[in-house]
PDB file of N, CA and C in Angstrom:
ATOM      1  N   UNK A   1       7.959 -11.481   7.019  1.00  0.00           N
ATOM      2  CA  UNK A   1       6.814 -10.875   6.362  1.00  0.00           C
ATOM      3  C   UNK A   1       7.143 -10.667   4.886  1.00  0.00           C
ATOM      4  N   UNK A   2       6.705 -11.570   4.044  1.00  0.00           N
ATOM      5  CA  UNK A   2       6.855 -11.087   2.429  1.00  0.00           C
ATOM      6  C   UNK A   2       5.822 -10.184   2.130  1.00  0.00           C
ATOM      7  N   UNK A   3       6.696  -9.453   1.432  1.00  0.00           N
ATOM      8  CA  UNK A   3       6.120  -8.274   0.402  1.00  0.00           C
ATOM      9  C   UNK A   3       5.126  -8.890  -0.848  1.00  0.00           C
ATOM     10  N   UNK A   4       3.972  -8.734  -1.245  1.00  0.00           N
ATOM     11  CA  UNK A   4       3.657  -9.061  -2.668  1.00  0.00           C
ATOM     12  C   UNK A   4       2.441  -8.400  -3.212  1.00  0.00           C
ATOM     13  N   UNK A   5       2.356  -8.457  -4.578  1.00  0.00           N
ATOM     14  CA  UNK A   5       1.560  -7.176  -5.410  1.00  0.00           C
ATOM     15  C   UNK A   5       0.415  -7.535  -5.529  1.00  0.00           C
ATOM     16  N   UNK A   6      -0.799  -6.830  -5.188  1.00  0.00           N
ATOM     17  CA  UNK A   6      -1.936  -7.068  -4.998  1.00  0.00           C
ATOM     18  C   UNK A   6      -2.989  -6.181  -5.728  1.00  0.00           C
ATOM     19  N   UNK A   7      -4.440  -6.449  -5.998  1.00  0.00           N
ATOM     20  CA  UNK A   7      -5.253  -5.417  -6.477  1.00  0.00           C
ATOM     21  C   UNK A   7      -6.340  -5.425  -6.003  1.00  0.00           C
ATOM     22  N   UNK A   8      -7.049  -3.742  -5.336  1.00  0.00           N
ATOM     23  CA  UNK A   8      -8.095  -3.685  -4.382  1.00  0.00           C
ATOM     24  C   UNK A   8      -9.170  -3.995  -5.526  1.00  0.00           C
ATOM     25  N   UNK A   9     -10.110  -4.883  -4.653  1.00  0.00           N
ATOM     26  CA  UNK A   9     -10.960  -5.415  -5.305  1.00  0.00           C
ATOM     27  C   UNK A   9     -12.286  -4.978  -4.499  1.00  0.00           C
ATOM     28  N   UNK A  10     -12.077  -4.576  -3.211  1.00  0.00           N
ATOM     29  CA  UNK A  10     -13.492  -3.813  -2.531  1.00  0.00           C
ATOM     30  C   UNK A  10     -12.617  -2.865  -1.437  1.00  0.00           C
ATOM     31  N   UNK A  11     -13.333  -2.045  -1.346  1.00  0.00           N
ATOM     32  CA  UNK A  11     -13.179  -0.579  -0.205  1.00  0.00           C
ATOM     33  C   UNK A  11     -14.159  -0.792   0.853  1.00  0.00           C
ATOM     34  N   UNK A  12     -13.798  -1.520   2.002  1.00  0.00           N
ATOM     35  CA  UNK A  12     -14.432  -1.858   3.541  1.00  0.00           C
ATOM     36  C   UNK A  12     -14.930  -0.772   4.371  1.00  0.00           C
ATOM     37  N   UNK A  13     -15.624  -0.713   5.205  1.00  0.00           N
ATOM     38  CA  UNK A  13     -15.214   0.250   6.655  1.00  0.00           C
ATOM     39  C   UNK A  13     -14.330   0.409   7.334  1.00  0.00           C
ATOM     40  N   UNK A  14     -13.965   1.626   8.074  1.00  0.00           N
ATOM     41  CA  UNK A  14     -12.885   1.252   8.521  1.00  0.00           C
ATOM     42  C   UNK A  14     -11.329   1.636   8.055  1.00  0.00           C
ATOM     43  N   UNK A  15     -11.097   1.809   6.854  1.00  0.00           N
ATOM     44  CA  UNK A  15     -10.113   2.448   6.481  1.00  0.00           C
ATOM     45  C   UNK A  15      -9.423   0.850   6.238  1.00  0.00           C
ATOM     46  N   UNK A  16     -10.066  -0.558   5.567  1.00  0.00           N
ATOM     47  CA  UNK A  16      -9.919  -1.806   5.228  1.00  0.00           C
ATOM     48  C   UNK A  16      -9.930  -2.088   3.449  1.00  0.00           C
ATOM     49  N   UNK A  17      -9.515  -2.892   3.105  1.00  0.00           N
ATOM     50  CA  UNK A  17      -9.570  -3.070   1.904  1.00  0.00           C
ATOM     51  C   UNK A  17      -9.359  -4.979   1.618  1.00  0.00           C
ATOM     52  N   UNK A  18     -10.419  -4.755   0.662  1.00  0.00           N
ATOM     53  CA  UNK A  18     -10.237  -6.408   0.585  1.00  0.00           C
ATOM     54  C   UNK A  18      -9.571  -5.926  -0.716  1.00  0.00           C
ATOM     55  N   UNK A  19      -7.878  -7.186  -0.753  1.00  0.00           N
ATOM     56  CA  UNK A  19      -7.239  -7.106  -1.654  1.00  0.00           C
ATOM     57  C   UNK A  19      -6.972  -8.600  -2.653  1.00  0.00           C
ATOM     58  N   UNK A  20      -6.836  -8.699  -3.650  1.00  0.00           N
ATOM     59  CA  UNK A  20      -6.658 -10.236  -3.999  1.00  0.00           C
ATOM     60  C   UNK A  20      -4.936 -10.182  -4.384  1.00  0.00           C
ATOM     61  N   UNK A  21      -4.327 -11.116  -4.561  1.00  0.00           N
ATOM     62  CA  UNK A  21      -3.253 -11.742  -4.741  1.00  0.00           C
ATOM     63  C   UNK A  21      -3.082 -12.272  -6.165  1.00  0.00           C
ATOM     64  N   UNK A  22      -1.461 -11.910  -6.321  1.00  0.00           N
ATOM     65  CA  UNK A  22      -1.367 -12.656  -7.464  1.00  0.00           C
ATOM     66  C   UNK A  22      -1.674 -14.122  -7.710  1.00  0.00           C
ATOM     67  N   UNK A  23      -1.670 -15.039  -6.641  1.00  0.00           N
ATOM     68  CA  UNK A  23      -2.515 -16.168  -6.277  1.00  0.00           C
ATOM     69  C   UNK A  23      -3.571 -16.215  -6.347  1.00  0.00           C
ATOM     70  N   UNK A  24      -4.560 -15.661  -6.608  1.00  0.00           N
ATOM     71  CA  UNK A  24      -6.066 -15.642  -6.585  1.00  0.00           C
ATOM     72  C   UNK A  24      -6.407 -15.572  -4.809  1.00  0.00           C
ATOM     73  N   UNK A  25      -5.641 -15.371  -4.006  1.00  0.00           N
ATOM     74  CA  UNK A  25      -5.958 -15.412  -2.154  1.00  0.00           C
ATOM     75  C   UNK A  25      -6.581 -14.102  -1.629  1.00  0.00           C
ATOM     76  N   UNK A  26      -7.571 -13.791  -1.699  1.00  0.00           N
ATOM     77  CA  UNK A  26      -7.929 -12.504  -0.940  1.00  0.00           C
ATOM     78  C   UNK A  26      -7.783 -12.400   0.554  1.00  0.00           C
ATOM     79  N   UNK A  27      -6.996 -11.283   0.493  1.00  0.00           N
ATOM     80  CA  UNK A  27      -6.531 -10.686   1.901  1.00  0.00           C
ATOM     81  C   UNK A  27      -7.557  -9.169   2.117  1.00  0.00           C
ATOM     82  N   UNK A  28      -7.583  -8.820   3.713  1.00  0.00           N
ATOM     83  CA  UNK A  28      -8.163  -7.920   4.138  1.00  0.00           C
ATOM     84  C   UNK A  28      -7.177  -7.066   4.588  1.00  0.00           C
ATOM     85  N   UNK A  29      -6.683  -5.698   3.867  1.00  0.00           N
ATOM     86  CA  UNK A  29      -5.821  -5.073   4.483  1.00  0.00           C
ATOM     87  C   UNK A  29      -5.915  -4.003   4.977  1.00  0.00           C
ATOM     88  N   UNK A  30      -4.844  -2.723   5.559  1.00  0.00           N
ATOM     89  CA  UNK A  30      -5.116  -1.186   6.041  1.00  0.00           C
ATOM     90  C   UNK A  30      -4.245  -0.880   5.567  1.00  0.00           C
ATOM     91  N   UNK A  31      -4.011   0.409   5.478  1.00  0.00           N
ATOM     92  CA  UNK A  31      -2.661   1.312   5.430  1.00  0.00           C
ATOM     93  C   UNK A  31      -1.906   1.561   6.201  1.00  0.00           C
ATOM     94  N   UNK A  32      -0.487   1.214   6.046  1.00  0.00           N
ATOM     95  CA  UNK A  32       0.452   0.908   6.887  1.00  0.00           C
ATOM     96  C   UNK A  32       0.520   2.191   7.445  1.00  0.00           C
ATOM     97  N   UNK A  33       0.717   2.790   8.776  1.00  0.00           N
ATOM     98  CA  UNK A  33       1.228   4.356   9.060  1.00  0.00           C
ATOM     99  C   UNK A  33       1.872   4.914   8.026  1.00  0.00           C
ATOM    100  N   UNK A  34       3.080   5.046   7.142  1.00  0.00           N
ATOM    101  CA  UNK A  34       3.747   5.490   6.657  1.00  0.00           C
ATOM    102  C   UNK A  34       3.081   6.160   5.115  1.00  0.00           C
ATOM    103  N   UNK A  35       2.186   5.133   4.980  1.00  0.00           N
ATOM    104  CA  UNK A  35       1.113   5.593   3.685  1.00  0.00           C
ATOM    105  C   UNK A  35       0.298   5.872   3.994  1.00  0.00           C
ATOM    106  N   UNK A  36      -0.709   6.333   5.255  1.00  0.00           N
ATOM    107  CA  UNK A  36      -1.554   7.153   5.570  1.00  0.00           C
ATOM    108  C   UNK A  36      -1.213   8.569   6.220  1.00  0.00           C
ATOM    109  N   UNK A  37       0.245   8.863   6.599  1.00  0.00           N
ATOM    110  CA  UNK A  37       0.733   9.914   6.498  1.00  0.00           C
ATOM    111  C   UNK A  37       0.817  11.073   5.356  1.00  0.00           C
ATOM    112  N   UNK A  38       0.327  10.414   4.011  1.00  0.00           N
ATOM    113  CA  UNK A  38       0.668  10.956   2.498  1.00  0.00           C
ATOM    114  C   UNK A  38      -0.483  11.144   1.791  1.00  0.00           C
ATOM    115  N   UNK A  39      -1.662  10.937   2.885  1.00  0.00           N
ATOM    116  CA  UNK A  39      -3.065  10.321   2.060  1.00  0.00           C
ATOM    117  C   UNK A  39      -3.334  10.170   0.907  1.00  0.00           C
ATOM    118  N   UNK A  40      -3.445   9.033   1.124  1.00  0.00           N
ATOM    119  CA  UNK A  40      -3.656   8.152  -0.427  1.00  0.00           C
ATOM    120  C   UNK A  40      -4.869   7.906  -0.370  1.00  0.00           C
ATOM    121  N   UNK A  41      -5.725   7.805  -1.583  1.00  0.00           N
ATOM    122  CA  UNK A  41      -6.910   7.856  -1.839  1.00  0.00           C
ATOM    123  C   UNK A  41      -6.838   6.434  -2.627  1.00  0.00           C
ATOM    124  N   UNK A  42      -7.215   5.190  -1.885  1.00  0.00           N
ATOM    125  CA  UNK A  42      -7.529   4.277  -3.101  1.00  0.00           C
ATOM    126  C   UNK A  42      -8.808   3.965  -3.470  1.00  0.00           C
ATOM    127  N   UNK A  43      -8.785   3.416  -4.992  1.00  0.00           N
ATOM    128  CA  UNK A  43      -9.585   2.843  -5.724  1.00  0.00           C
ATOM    129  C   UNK A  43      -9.757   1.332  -6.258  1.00  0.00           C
ATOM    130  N   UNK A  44     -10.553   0.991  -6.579  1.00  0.00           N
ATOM    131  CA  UNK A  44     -10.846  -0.901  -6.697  1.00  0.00           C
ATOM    132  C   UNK A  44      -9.942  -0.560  -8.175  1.00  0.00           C
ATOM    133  N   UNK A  45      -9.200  -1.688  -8.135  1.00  0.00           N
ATOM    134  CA  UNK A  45      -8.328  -1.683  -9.371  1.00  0.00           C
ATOM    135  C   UNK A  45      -7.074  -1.211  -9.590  1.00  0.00           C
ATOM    136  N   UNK A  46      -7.094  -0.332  -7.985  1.00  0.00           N
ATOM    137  CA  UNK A  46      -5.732   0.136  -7.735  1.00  0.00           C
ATOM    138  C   UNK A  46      -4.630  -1.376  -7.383  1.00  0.00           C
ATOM    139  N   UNK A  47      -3.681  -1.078  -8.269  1.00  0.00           N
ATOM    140  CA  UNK A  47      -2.213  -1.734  -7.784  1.00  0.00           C
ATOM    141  C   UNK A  47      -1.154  -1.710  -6.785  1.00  0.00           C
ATOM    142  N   UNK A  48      -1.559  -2.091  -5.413  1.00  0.00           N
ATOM    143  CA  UNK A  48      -0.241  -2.364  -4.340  1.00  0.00           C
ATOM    144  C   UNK A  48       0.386  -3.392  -3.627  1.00  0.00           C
ATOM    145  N   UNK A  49       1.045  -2.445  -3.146  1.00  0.00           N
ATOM    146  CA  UNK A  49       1.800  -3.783  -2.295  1.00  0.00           C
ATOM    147  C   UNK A  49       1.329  -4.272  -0.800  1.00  0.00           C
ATOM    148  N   UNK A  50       1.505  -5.659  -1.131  1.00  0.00           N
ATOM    149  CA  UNK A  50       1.092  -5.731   0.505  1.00  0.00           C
ATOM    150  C   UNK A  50       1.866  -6.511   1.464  1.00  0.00           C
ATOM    151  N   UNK A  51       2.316  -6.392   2.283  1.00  0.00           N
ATOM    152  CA  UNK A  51       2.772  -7.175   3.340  1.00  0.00           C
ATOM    153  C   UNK A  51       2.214  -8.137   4.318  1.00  0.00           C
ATOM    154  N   UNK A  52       2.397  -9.463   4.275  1.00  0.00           N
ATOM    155  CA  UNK A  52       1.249 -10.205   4.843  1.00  0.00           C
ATOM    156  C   UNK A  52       1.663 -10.222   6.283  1.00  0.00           C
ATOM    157  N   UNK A  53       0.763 -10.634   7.255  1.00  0.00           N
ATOM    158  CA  UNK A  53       1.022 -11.156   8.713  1.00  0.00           C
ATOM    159  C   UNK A  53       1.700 -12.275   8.818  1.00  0.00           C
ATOM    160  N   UNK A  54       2.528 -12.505   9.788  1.00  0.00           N
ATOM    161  CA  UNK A  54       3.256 -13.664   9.739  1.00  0.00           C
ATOM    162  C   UNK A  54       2.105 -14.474  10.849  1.00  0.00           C
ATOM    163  N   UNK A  55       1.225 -14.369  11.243  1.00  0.00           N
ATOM    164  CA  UNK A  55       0.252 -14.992  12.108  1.00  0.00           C
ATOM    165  C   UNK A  55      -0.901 -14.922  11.908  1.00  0.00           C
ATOM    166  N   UNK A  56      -1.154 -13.893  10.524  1.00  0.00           N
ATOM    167  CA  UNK A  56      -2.645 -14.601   9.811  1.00  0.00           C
ATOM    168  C   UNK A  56      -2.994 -13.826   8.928  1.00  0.00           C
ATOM    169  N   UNK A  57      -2.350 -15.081   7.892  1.00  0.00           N
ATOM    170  CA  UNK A  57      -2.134 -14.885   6.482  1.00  0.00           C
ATOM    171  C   UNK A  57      -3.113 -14.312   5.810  1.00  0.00           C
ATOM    172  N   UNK A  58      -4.430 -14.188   6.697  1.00  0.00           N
ATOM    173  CA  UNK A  58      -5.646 -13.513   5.793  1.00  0.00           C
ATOM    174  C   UNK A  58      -5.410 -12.082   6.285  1.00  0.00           C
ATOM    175  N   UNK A  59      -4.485 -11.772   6.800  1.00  0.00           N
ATOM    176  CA  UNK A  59      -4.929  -9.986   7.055  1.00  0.00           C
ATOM    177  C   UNK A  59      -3.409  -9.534   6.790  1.00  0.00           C
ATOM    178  N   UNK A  60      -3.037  -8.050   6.158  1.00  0.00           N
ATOM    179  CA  UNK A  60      -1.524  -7.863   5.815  1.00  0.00           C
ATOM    180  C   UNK A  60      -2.152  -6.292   5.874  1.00  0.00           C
ATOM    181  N   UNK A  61      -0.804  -5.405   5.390  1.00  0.00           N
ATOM    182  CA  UNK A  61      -0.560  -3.710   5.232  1.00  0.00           C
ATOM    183  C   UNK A  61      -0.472  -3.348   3.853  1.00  0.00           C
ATOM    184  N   UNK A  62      -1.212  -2.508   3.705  1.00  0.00           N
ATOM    185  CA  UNK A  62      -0.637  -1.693   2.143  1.00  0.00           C
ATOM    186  C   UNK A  62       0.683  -0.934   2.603  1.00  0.00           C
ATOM    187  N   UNK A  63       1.669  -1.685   1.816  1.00  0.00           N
ATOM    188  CA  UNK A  63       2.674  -0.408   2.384  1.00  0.00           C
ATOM    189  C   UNK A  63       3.293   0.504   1.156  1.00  0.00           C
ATOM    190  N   UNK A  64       2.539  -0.372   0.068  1.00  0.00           N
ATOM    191  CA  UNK A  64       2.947   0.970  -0.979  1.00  0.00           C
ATOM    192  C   UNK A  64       1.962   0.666  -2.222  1.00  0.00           C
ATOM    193  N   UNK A  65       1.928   2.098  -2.937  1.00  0.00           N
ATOM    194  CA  UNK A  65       0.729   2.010  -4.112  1.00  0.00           C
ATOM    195  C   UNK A  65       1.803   2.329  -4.867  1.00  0.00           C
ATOM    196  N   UNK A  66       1.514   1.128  -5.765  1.00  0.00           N
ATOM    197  CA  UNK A  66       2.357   1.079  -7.377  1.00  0.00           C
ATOM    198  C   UNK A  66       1.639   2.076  -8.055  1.00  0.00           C
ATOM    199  N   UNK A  67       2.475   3.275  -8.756  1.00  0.00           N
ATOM    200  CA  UNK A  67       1.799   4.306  -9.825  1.00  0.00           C
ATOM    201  C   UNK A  67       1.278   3.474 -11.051  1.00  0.00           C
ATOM    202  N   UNK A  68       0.045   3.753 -11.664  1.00  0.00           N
ATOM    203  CA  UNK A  68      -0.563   2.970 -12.647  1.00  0.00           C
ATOM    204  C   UNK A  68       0.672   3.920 -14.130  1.00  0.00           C
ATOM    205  N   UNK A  69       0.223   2.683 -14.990  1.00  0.00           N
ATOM    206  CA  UNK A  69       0.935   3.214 -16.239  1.00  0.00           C
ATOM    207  C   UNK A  69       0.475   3.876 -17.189  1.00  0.00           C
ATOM    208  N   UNK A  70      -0.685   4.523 -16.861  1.00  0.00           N
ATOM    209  CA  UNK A  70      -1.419   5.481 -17.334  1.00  0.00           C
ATOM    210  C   UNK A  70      -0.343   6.725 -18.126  1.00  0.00           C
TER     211      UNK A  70
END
């Protein structure tokens, strides 16, 4: 499962997020347990990470939100 940096580009039902790729590949993701333990509140434009499926590459985990450089 590679790790790679992504930006929410829509907020789904569901507790889903369509995310795009530094590839231009949009993936559909959730929050991994470990980051919905901390509730995180995301936003379109937010910066994370995602972990893809090794069995279908269109769906992966947020498993971490990069702090913006605000």
């Amino acid at each position: 499962m590679a790790v790679q940096r992504a930006v929410v580009i829509e907020i789904l039902p569901s507790a889903a997020y369509r995310v795009e790729l530094g590839s231009r590949q949009q993936v559909v993701a959730h929050l991994a347990p470990a980051v919905q333990r901390n509730f995180v509140r995301l936003r379109v434009r937010d910066e994370v990470e995602v972990e893809l499926a090794s069995e279908d590459p269109a769906r992966g985990r947020i498993v971490k939100v990069v702090p913006s450089r605000d």
